[in-house]
N, C-alpha and C. Protein backbone atom coordinates (compact mmCIF):
# COMPACT_ATOMS: atom_id res chain seq x y z
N UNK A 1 -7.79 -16.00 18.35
CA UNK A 1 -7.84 -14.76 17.61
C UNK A 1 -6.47 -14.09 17.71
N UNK A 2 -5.86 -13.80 16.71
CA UNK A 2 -4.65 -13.11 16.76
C UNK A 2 -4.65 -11.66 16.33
N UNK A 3 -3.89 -11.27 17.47
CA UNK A 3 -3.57 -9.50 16.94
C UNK A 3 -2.44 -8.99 16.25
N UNK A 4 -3.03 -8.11 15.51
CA UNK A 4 -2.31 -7.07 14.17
C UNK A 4 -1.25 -6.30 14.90
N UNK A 5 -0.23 -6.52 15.01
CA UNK A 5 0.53 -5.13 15.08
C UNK A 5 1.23 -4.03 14.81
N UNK A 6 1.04 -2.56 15.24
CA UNK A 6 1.57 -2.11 13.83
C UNK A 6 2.58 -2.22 13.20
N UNK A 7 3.33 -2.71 13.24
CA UNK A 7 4.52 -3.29 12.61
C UNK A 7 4.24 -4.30 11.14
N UNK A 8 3.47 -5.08 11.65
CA UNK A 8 2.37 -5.95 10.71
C UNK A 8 1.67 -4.91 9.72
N UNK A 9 1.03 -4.09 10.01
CA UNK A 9 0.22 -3.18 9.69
C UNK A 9 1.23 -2.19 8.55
N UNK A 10 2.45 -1.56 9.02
CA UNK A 10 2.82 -0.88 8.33
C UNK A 10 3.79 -1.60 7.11
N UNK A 11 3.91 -3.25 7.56
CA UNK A 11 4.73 -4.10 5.97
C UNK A 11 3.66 -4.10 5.02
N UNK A 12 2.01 -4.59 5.86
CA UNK A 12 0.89 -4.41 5.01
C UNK A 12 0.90 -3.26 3.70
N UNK A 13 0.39 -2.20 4.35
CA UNK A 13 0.37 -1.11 4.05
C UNK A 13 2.02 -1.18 2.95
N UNK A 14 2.60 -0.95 3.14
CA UNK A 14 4.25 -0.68 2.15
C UNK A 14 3.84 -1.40 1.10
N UNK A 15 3.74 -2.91 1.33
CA UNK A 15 3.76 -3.88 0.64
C UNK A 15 2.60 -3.51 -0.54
N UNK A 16 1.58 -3.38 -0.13
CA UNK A 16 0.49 -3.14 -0.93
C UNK A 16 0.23 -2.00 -1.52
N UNK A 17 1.27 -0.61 -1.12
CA UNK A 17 0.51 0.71 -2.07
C UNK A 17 2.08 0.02 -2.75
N UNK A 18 3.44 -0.71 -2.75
CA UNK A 18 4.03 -0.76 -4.09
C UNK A 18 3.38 -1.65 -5.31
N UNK A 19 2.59 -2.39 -4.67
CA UNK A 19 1.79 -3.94 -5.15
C UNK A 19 0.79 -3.11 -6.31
N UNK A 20 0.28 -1.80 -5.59
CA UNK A 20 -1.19 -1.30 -6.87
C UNK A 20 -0.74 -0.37 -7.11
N UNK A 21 0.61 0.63 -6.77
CA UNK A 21 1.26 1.83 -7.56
C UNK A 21 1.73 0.85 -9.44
N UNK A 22 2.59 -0.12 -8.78
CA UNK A 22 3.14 -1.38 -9.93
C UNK A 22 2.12 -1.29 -10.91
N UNK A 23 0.75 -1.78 -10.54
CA UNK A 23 -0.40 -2.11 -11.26
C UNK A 23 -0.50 -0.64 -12.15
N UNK A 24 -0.47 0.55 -11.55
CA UNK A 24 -1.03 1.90 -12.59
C UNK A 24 -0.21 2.55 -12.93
N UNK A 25 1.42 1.69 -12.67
CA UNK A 25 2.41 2.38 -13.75
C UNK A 25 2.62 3.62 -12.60
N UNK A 26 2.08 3.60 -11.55
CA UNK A 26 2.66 4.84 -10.73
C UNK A 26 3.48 5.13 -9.93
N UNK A 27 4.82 6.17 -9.91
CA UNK A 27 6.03 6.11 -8.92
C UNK A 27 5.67 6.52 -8.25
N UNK A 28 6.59 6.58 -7.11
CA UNK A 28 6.17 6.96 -5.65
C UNK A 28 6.54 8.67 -5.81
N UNK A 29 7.31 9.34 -6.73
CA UNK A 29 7.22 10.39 -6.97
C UNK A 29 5.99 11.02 -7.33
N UNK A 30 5.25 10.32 -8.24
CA UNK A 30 4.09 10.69 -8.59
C UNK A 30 3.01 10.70 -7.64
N UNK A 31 3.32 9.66 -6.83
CA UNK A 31 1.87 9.55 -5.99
C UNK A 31 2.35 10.43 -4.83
N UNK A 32 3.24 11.10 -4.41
CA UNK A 32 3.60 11.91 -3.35
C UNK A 32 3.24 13.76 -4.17
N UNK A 33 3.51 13.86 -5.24
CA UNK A 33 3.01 15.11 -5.75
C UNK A 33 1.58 14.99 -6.19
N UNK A 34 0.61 13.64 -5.92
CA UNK A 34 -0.94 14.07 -6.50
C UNK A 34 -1.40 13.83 -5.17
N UNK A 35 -1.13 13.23 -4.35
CA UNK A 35 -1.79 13.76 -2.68
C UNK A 35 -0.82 14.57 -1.57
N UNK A 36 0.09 15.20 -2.31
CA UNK A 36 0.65 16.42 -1.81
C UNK A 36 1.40 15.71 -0.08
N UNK A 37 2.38 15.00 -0.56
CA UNK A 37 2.44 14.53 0.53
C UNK A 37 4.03 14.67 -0.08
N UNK A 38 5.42 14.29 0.61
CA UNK A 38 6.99 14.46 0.18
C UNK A 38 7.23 12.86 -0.09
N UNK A 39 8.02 12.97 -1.10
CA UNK A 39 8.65 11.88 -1.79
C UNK A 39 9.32 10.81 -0.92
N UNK A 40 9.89 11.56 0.10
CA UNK A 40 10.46 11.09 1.11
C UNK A 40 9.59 10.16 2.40
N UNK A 41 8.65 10.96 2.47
CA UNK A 41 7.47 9.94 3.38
C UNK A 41 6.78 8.88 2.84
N UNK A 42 6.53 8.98 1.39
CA UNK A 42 5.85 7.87 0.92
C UNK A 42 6.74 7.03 0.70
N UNK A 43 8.39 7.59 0.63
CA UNK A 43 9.56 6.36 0.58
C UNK A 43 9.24 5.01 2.00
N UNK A 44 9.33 6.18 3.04
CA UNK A 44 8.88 5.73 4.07
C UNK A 44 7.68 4.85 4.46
N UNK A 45 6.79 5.27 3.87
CA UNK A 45 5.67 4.40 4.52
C UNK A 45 5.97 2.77 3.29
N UNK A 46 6.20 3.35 2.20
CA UNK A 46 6.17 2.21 0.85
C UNK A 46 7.25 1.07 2.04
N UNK A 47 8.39 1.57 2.31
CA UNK A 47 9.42 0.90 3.43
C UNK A 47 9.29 0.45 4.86
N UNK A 48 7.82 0.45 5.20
CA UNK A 48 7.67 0.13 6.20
C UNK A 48 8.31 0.50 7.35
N UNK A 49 8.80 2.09 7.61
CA UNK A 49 9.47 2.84 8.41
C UNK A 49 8.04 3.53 9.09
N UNK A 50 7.80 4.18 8.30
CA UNK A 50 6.70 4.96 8.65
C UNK A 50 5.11 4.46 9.22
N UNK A 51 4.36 5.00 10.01
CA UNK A 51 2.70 4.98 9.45
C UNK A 51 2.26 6.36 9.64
N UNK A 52 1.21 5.95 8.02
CA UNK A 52 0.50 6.92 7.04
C UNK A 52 -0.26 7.74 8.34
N UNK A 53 -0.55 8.54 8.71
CA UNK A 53 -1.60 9.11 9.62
C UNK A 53 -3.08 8.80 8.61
N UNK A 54 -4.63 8.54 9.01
CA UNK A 54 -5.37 8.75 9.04
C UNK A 54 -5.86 9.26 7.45
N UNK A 55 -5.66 10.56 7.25
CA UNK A 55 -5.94 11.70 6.21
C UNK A 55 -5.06 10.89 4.70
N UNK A 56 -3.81 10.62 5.47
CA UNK A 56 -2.68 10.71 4.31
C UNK A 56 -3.41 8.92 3.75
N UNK A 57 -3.58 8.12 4.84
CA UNK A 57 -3.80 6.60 4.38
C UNK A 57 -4.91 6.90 3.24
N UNK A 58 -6.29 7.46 3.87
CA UNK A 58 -7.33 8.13 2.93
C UNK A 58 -6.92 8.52 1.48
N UNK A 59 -5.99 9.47 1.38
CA UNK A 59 -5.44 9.61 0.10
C UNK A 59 -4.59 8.95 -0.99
N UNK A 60 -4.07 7.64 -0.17
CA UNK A 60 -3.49 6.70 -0.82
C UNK A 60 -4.80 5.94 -1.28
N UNK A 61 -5.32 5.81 -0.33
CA UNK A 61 -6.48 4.70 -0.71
C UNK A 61 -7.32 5.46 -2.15
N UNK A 62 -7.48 6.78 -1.79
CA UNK A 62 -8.22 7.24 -2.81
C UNK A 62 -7.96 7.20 -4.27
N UNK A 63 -6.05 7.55 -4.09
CA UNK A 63 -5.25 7.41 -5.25
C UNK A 63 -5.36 6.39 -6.05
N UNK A 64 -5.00 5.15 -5.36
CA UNK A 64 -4.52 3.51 -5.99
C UNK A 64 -5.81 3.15 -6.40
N UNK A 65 -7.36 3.81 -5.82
CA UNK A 65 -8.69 3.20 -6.24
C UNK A 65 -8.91 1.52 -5.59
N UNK A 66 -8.20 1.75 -4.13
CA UNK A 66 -8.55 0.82 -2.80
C UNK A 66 -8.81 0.79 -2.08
N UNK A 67 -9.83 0.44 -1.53
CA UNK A 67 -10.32 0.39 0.22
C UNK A 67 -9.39 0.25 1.36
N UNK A 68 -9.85 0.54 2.15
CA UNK A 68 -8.55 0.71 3.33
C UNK A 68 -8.52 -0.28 3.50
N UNK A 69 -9.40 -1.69 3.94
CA UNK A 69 -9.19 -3.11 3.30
C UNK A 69 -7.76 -3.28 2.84
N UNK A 70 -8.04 -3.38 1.75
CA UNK A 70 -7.51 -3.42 0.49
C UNK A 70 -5.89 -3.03 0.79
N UNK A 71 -5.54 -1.91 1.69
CA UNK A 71 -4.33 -1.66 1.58
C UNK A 71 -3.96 -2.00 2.88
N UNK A 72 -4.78 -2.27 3.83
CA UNK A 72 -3.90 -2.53 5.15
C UNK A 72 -4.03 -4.75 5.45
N UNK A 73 -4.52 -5.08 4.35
CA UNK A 73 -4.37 -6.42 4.55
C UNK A 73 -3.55 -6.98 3.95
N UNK A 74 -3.03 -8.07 4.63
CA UNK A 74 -1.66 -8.76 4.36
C UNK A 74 -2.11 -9.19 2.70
N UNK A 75 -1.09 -8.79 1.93
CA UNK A 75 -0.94 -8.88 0.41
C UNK A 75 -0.98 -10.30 0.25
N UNK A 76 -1.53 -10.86 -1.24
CA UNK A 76 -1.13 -12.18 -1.47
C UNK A 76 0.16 -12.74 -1.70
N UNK A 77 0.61 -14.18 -1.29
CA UNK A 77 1.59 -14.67 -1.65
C UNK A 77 1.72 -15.15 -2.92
N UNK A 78 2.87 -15.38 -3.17
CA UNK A 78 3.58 -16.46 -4.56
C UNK A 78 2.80 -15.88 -5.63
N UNK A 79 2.77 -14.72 -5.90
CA UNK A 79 2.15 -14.20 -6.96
C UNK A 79 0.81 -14.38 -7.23
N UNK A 80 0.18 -14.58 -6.25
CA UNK A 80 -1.23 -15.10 -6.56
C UNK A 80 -2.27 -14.12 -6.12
N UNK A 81 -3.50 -13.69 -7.03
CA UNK A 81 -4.21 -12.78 -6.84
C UNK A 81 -4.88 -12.55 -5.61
N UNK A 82 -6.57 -12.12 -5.55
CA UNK A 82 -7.02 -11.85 -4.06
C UNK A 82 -7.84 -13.09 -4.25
N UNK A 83 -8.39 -13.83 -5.63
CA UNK A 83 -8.37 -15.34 -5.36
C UNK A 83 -8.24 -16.15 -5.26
N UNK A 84 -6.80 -16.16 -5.03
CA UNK A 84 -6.25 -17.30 -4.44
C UNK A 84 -5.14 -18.25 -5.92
N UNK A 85 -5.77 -17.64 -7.25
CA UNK A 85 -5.31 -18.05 -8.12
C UNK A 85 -4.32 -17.72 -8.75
N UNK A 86 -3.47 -18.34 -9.66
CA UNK A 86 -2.40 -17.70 -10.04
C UNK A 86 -2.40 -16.94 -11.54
N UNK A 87 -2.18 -15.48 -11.17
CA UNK A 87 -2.39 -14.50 -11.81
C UNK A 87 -1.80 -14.74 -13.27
N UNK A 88 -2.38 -14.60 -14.16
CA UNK A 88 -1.71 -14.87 -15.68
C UNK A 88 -0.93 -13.80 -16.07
N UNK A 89 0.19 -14.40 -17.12
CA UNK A 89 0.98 -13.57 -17.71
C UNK A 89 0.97 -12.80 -18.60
């Protein structure tokens, strides 16, 4: 059994709110003024500098329309969706 660390946790997290912001056309400007959070921290967390506290992860999750799942698990590779397949153009 291998453990997560947050370090792991916070490329997760980066990796994946740029992965479903991409998907709804949404900047990180935008998503920092609709859960009231600074442009500058969501630079941060999107960069894997930061982790989201608790409340703020909640509101990303709520934003992008993802489960905390969803945003703290390691993203797919080589362009390939969450089944495994390769996503069409």
């Amino acid at each position: 059994m291998s453990t997560v660390t947050d370090n792991e946790t916070k490329r997760n997290i980066g990796a994946n709110m740029l992965r479903f912001m991409a998907e709804l056309g949404l900047s990180q400007n935008a998503l920092a003024h609709e859960i009231g959070e600074s442009p500058t921290r969501i630079n941060q967390y999107a960069q894997a500098k930061k982790m989201p506290g608790a409340g703020v992860l909640h509101r990303i999750c709520e934003r992008l329309g993802r489960s905390l799942d969803e945003i703290t698990s390691p993203p797919p590779r080589n362009g390939r969706g969450e089944s495994g397949r390769k996503k069409s153009a």
